[in-house]
Protein backbone atom coordinates (compact mmCIF):
# COMPACT_ATOMS: atom_id res chain seq x y z
CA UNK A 1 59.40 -113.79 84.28
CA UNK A 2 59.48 -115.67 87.81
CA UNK A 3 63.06 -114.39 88.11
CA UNK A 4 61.95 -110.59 88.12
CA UNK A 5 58.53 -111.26 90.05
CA UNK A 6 61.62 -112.78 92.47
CA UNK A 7 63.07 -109.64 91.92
CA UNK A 8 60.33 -106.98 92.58
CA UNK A 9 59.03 -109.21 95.51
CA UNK A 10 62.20 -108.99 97.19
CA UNK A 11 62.28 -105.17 96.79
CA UNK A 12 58.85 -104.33 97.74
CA UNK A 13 59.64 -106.90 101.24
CA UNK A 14 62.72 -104.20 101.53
CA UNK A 15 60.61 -101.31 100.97
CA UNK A 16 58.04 -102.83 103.27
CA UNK A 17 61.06 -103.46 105.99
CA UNK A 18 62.38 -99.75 105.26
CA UNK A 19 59.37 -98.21 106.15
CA UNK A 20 58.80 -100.25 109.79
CA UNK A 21 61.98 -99.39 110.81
CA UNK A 22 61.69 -95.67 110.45
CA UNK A 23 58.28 -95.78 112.44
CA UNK A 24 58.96 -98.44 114.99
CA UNK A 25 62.14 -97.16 115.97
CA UNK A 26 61.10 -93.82 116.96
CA UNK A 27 58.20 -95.16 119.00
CA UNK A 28 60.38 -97.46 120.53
CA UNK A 29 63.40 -95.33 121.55
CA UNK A 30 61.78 -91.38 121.31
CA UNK A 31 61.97 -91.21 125.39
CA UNK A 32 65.39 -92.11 125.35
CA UNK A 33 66.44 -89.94 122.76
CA UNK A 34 64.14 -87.04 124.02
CA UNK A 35 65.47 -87.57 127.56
CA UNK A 36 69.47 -87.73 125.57
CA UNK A 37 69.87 -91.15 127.44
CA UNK A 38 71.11 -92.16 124.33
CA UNK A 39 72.00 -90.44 120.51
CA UNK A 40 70.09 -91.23 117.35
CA UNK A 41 72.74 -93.56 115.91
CA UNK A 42 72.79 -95.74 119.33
CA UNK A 43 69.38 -96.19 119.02
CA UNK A 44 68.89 -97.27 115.66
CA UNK A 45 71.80 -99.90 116.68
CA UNK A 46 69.90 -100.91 119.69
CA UNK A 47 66.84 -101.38 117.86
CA UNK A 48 68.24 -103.28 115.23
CA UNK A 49 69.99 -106.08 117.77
CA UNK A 50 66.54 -106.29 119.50
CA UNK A 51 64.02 -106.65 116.68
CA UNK A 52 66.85 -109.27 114.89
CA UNK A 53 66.29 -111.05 118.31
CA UNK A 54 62.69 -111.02 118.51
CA UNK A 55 62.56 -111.81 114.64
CA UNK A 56 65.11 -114.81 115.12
CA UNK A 57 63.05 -116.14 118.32
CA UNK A 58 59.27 -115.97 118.81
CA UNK A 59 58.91 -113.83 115.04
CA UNK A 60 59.22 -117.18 113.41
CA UNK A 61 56.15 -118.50 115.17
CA UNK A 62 54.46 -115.15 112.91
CA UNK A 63 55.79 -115.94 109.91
CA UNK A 64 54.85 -120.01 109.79
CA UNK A 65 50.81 -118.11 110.18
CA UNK A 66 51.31 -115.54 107.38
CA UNK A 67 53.43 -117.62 105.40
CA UNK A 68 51.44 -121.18 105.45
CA UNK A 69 48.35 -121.31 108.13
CA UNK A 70 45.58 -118.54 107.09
CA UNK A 71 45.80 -120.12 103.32
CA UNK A 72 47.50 -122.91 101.73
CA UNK A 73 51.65 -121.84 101.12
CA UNK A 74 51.15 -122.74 97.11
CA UNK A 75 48.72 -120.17 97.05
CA UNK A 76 51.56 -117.50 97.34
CA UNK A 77 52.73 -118.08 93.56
CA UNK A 78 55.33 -114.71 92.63
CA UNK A 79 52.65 -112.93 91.40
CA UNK A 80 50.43 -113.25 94.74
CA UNK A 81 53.45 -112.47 96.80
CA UNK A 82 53.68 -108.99 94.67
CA UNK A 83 50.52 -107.97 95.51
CA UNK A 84 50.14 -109.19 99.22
CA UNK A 85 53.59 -107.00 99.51
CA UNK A 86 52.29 -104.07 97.83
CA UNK A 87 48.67 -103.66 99.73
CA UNK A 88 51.11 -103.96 102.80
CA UNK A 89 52.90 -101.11 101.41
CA UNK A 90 49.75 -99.42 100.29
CA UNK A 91 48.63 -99.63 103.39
CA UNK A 92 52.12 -97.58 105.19
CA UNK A 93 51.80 -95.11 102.24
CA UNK A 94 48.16 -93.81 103.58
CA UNK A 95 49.19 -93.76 107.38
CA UNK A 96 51.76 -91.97 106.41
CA UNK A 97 50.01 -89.63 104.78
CA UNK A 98 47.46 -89.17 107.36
CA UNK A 99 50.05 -88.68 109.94
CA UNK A 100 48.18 -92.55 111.73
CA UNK A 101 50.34 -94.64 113.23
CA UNK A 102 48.64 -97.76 111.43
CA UNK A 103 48.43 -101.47 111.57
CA UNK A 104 51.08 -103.06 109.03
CA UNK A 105 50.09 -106.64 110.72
CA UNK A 106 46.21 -106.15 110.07
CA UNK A 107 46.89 -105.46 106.13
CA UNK A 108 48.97 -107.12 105.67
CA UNK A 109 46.64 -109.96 107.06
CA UNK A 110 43.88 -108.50 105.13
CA UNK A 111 45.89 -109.16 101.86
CA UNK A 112 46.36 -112.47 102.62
CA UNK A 113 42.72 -113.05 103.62
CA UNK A 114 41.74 -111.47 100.34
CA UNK A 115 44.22 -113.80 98.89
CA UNK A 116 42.46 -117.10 100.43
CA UNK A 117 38.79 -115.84 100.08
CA UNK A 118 39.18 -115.50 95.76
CA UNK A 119 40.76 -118.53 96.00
CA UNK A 120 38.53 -120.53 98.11
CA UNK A 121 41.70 -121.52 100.90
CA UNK A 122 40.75 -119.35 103.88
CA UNK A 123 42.21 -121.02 107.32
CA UNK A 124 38.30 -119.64 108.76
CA UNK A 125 39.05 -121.65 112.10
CA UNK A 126 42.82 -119.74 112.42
CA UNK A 127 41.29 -115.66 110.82
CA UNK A 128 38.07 -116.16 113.90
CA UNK A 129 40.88 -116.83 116.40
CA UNK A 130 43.12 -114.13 114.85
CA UNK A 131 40.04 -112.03 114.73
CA UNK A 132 38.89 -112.60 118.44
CA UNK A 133 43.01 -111.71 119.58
CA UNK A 134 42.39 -108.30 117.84
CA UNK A 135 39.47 -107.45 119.94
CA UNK A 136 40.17 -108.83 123.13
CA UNK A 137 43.94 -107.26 122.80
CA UNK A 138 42.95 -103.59 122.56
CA UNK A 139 40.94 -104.28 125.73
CA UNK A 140 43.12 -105.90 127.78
CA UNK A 141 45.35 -102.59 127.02
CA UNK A 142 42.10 -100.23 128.37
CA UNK A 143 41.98 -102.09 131.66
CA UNK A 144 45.49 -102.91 132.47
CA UNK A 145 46.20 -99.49 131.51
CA UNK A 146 43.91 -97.93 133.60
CA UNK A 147 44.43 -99.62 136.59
CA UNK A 148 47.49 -98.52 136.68
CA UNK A 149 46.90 -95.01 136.08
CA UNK A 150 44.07 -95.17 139.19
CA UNK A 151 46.07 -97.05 141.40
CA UNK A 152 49.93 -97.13 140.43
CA UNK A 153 50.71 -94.09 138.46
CA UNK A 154 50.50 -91.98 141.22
CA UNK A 155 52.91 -93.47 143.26
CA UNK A 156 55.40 -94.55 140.28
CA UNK A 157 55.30 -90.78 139.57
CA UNK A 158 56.04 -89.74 143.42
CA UNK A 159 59.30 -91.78 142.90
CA UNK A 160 60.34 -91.54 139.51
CA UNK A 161 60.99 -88.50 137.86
CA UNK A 162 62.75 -88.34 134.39
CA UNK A 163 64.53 -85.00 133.37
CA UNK A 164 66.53 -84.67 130.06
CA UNK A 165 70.02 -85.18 130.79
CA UNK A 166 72.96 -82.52 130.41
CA UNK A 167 75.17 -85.61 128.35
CA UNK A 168 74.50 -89.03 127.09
CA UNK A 169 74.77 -92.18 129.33
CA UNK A 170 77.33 -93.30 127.35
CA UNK A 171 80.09 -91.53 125.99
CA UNK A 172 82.77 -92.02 123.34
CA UNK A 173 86.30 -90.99 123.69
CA UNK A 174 87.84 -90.35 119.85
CA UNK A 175 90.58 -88.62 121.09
CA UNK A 176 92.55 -92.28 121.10
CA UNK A 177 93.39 -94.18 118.08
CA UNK A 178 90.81 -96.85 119.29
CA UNK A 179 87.23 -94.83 120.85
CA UNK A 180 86.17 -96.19 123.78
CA UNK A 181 83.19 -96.41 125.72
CA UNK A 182 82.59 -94.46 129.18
CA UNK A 183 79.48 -94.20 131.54
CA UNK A 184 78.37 -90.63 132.12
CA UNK A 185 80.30 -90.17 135.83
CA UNK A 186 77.91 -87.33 136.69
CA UNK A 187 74.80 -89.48 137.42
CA UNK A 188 73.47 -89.85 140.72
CA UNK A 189 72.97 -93.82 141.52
CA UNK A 190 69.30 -92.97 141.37
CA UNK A 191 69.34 -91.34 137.76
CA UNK A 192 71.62 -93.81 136.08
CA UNK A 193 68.95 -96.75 137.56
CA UNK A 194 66.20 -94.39 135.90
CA UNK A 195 68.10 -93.99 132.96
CA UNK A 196 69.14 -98.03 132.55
CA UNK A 197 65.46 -98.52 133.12
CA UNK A 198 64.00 -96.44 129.60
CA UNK A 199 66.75 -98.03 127.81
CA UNK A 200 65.89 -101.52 128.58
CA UNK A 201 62.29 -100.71 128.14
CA UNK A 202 63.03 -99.06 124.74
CA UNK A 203 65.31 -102.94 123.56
CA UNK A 204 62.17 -104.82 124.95
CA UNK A 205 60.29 -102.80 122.55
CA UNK A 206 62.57 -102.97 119.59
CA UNK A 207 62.33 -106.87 120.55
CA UNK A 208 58.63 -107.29 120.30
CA UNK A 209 58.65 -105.05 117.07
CA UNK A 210 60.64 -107.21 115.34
CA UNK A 211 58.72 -110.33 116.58
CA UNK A 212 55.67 -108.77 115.27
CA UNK A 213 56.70 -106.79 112.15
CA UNK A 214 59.25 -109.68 110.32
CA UNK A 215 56.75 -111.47 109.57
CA UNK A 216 54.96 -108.13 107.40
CA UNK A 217 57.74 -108.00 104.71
CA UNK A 218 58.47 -111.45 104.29
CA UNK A 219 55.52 -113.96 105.03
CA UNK A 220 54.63 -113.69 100.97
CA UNK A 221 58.15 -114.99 100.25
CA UNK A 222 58.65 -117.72 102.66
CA UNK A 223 55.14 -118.64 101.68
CA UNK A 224 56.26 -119.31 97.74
CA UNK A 225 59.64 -120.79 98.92
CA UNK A 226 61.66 -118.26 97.18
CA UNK A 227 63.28 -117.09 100.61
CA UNK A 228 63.85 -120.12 103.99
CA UNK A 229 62.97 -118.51 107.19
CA UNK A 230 66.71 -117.52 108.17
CA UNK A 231 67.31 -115.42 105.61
CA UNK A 232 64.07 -114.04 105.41
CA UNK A 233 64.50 -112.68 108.81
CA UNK A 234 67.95 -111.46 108.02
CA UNK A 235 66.23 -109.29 104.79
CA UNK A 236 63.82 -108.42 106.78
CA UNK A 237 65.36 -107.32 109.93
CA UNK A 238 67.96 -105.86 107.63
CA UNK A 239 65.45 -103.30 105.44
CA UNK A 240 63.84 -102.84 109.53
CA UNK A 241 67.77 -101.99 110.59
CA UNK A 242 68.27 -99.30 107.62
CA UNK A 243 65.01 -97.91 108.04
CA UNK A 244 66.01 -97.02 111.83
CA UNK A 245 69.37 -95.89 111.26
CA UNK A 246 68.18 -93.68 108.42
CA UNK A 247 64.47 -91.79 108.20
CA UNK A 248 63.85 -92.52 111.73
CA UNK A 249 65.70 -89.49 112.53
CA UNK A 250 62.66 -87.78 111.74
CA UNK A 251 60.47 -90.01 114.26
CA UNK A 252 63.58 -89.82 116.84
CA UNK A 253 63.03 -85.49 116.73
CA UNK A 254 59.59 -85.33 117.07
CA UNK A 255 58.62 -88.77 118.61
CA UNK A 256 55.37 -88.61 116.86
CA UNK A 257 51.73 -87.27 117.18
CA UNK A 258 50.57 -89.62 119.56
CA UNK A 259 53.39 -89.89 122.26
CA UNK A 260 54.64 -86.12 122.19
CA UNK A 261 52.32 -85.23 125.03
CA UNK A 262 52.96 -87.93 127.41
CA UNK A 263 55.48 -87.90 130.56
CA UNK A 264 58.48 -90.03 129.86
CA UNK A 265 56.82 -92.35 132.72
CA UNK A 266 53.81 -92.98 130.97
CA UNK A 267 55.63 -93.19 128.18
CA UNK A 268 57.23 -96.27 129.29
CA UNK A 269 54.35 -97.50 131.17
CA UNK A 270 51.98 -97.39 127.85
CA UNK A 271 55.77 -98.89 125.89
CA UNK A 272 55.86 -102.08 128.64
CA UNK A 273 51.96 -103.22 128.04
CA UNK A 274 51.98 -102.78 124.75
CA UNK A 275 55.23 -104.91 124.03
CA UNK A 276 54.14 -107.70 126.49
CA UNK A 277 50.68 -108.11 124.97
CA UNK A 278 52.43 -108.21 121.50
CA UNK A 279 55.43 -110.29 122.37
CA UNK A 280 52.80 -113.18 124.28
CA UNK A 281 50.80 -112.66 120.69
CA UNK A 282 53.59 -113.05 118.83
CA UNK A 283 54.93 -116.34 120.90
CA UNK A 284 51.22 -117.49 119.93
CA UNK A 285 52.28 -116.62 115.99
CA UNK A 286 49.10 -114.52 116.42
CA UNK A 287 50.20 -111.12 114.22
CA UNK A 288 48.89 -108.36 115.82
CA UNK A 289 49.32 -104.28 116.00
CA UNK A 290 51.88 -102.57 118.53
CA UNK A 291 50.43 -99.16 117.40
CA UNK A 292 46.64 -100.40 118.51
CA UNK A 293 47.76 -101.82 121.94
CA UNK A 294 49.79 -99.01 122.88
CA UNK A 295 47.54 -96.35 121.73
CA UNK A 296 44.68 -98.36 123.43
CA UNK A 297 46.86 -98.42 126.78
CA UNK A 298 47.32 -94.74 126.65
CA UNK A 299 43.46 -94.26 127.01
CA UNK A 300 43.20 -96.45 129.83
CA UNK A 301 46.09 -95.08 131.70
CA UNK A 302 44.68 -91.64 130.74
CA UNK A 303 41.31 -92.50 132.24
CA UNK A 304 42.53 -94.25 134.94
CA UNK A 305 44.71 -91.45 136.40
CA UNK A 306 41.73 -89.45 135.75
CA UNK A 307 39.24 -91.25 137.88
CA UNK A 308 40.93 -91.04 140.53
CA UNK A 309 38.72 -87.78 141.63
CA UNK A 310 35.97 -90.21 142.36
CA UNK A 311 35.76 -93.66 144.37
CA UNK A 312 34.51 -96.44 142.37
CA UNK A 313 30.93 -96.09 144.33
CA UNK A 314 30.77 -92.27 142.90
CA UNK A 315 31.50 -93.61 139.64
CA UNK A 316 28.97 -96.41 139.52
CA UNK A 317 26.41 -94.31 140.93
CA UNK A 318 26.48 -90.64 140.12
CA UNK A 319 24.53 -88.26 142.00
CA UNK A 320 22.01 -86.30 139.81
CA UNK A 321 24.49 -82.32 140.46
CA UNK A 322 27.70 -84.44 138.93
CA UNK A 323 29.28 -83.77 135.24
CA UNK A 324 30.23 -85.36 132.85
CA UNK A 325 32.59 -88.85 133.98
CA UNK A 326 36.13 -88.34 134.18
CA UNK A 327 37.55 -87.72 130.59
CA UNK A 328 41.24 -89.12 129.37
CA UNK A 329 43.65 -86.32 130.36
CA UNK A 330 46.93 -85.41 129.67
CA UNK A 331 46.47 -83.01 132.42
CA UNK A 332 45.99 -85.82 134.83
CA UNK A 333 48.80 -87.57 133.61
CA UNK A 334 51.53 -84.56 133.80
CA UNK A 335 50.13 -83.26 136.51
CA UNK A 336 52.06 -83.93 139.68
CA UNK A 337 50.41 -86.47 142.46
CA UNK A 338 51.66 -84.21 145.01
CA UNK A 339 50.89 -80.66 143.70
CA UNK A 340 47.62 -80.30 145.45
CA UNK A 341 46.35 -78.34 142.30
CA UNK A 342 47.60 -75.00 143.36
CA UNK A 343 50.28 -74.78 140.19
CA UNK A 344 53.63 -74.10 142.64
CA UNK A 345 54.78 -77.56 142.42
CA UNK A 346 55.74 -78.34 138.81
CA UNK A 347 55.11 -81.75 137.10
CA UNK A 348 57.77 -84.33 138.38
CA UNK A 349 57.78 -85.68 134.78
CA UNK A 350 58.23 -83.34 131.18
CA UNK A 351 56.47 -84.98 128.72
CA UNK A 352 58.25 -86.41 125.82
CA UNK A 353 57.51 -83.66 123.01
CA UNK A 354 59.46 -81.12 125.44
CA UNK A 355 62.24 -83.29 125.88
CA UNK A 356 62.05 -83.88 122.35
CA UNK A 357 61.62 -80.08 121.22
CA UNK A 358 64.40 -78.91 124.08
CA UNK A 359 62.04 -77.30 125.82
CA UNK A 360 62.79 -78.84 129.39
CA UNK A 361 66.15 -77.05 130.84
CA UNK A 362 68.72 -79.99 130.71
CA UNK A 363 69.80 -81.11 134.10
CA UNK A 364 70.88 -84.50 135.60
CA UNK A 365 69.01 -84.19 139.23
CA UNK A 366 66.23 -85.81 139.06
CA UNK A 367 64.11 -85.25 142.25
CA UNK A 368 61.65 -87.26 143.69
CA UNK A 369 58.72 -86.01 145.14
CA UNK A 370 58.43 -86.73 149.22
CA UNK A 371 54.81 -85.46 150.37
CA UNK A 372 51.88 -87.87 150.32
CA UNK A 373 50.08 -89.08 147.11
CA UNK A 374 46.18 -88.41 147.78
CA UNK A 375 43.84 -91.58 148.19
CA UNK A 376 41.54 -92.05 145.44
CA UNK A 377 38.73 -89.76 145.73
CA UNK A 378 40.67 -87.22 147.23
CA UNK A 379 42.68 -85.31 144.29
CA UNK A 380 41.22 -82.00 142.02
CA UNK A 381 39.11 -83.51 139.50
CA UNK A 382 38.86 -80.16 138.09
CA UNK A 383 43.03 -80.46 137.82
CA UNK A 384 42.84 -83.89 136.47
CA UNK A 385 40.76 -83.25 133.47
CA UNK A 386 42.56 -80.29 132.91
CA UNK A 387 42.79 -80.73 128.80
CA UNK A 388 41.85 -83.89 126.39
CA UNK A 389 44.34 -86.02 125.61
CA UNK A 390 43.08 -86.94 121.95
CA UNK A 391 41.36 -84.49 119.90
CA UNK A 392 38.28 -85.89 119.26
CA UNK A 393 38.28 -85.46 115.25
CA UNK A 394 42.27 -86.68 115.50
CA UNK A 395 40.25 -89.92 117.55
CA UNK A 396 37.95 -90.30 114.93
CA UNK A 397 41.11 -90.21 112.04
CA UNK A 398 42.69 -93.20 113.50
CA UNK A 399 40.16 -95.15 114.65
CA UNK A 400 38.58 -95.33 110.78
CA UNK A 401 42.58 -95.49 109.54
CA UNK A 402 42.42 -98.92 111.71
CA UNK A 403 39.15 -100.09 109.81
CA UNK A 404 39.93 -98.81 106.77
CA UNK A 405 43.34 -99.64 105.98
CA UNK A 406 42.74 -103.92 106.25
CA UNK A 407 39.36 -103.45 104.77
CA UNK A 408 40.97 -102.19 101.60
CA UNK A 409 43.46 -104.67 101.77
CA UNK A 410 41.14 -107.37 101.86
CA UNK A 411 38.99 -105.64 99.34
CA UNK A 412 41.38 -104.76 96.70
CA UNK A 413 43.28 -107.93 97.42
CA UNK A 414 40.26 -110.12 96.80
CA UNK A 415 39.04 -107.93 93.50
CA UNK A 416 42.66 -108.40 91.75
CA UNK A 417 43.04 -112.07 92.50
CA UNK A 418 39.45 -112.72 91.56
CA UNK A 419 39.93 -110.85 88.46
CA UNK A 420 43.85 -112.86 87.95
CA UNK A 421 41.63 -116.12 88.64
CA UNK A 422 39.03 -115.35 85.98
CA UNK A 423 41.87 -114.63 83.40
């Protein structure tokens, strides 16, 4: 009987594994593939190094605090490791399903705090600081985020512009018994920097995915000692790897709901702070949500580029003939900083839905923008706020996904192993 639990445990941790991989790697590496920096397959590869390395390094720090800290490690007998696993996999199915990028680390956490609460083991000391890290993380995302959108993005955007390119960085020669590996010669010096720059940014994601996520599918089984760490993190960044070189095609095409309408440098702005705050989490073996951070960052960078129509004093202390504050804009963050709001200048970035969709004529020169970036008070607000960059009723989906998804978890988690207990 403990063999099969073994057994069943193992494949739900793949299953688990399976599923991150098709998700994280298209949030990880969709402006790459949009902008045809790299192909599909060379991403999935990519990814699959980088999360192994984040797994291998600062993911072990995670899995000692899912496996052993928040309860007791006997506590995860076969049977508890089961269910833990498949409320983490519950939990995938109904983001899926709801088109929400969710929070695998929260339920997954939840399941293991349901766990500890029927059985009277609860780490409460560890869950309040674990607890506190998921509040104060989201906002640290808001602000940094929109600081830079008021008083970076602008200029980033004057000197960085991304266009989808006519070939792939790299290119492979099969002509020749033995393919071989060439750079794209076509590049300007300034484009293959660019290009170098949302490939590195899309590995430090894949790293700080796999430092985060590892822990998800295998915690349960390191916990009950059926799996070491090593080769836990070799299943587990293994189900991750085949995940990413299979169904996250699908991600890869359309880059999902909630990047498809940003510029490939915001893109990689929102990609960097959300990684970083992750990756110093993970270091902390804090678990934590990617998709919260990032999605959190996109609002502040969205808001911050926004208020950038008013000075800080006009903000603080509206006069009684202004509207509504600045709202989060995707039209402030594809608009260009030096179009002056008259429409003739285009956007000096295509989001990453029309890269993704084709929709951006390919071409490898990438201009920069020369005029002057307005000051801060000085640019259209009116062009700025142009359109919302969340539907509201789309904001209200994923926000309750968030709170619903762990609360189940810990719910249904507590309920079965209460029940098991009684028994």
């Amino acid at each position: 009987m403990a063999t099969l639990l073994l057994l069943v445990g193992v494949a739900v941790a793949v299953f688990v594994g399976f599923n991150i991989g098709g998700s994280s790697t298209g949030v990880a590496f969709g402006p790459a593939v949009g902008s045809r920096i790299v192909r599909p397959v060379t991403a999935g590869a990519l990814f699959s190094v980088f999360a192994l390395a984040g797994a291998w390094t600062i993911g072990r720090n995670v899995i000692t605090t899912m496996s052993s800290d928040i309860v007791d490690a006997a506590m995860f007998t076969p049977l508890a490791s089961v269910i833990v696993l498949f409320f983490t996999g519950l939990a995938l199915l109904l983001s899926n399903l709801y088109g929400v990028p969710g929070s695998t680390s929260m339920t997954a956490v939840g399941a293991i705090v349901g766990l500890g609460l029927a059985t009277g083991t609860l780490n409460t000391s560890l869950m309040f600081t674990i607890l506190s890290a998921w509040i104060v993380a989201p906002l640290v995302a808001v602000v940094v985020g929109a600081v830079v959108g008021r008083y970076l993005y602008p200029y980033l955007d004057a000197k960085l512009a991304f266009g989808r390119l006519t070939d792939p960085l790299v290119t492979i020669d099969t002509q020749k018994t033995i393919p071989r590996l060439s750079l794209n010669n076509t590049l300007a010096s300034r484009d293959l920097v660019g290009s170098l720059l949302v490939i590195l940014i899309a590995c430090y994601m894949g790293f700080s995915a796999g430092a985060s996520n590892a822990a998800n599918a295998v915690a349960p089984l390191v916990g009950n000692g059926a799996l070491d760490p090593s080769p836990a993190i070799l299943l587990a960044v293994g189900s991750i790897s085949l995940g990413g070189l299979t169904i996250a095609r699908r991600t890869l095409a359309t880059v999902g709901n909630d990047v498809t309408d940003l510029p490939i440098l915001a893109a990689l702005i929102v990609s960097t702070i959300g990684a970083s705050i992750i990756t110093i989490l993970s270091y902390l073996g804090i678990p934590a949500s990617l998709a919260v951070s990032t999605t959190s960052c996109i609002i502040g960078l969205g808001w911050g580029r926004a208020s950038r129509a008013r000075t800080l004093r006009e903000i603080a202390t509206p006069s009684p003939d202004d509207t509504a504050p600045p709202s989060v804009a995707t039209g402030a963050l594809t608009t260009s900083p030096t179009d002056g709001g008259d429409g003739d200048t285009p956007a000096s970035s295509p989001t990453v839905g029309e890269l993704a969709d084709g929709e951006q004529p390919p071409a490898d020169a990438q201009q920069a923008a020369t005029a002057t970036v307005p000051r801060v008070g000085e640019e259209d607000e009116s062009e700025l706020s142009a359109e919302s960059l969340f539907d509201p009723a789309a904001t209200v989906r994923i926000v309750a996904l968030w709170v619903i998804t762990p609360t189940i978890s810990v719910v249904g988690a507590f309920l079965l192993f209460s029940l098991l207990g009684a028994l």
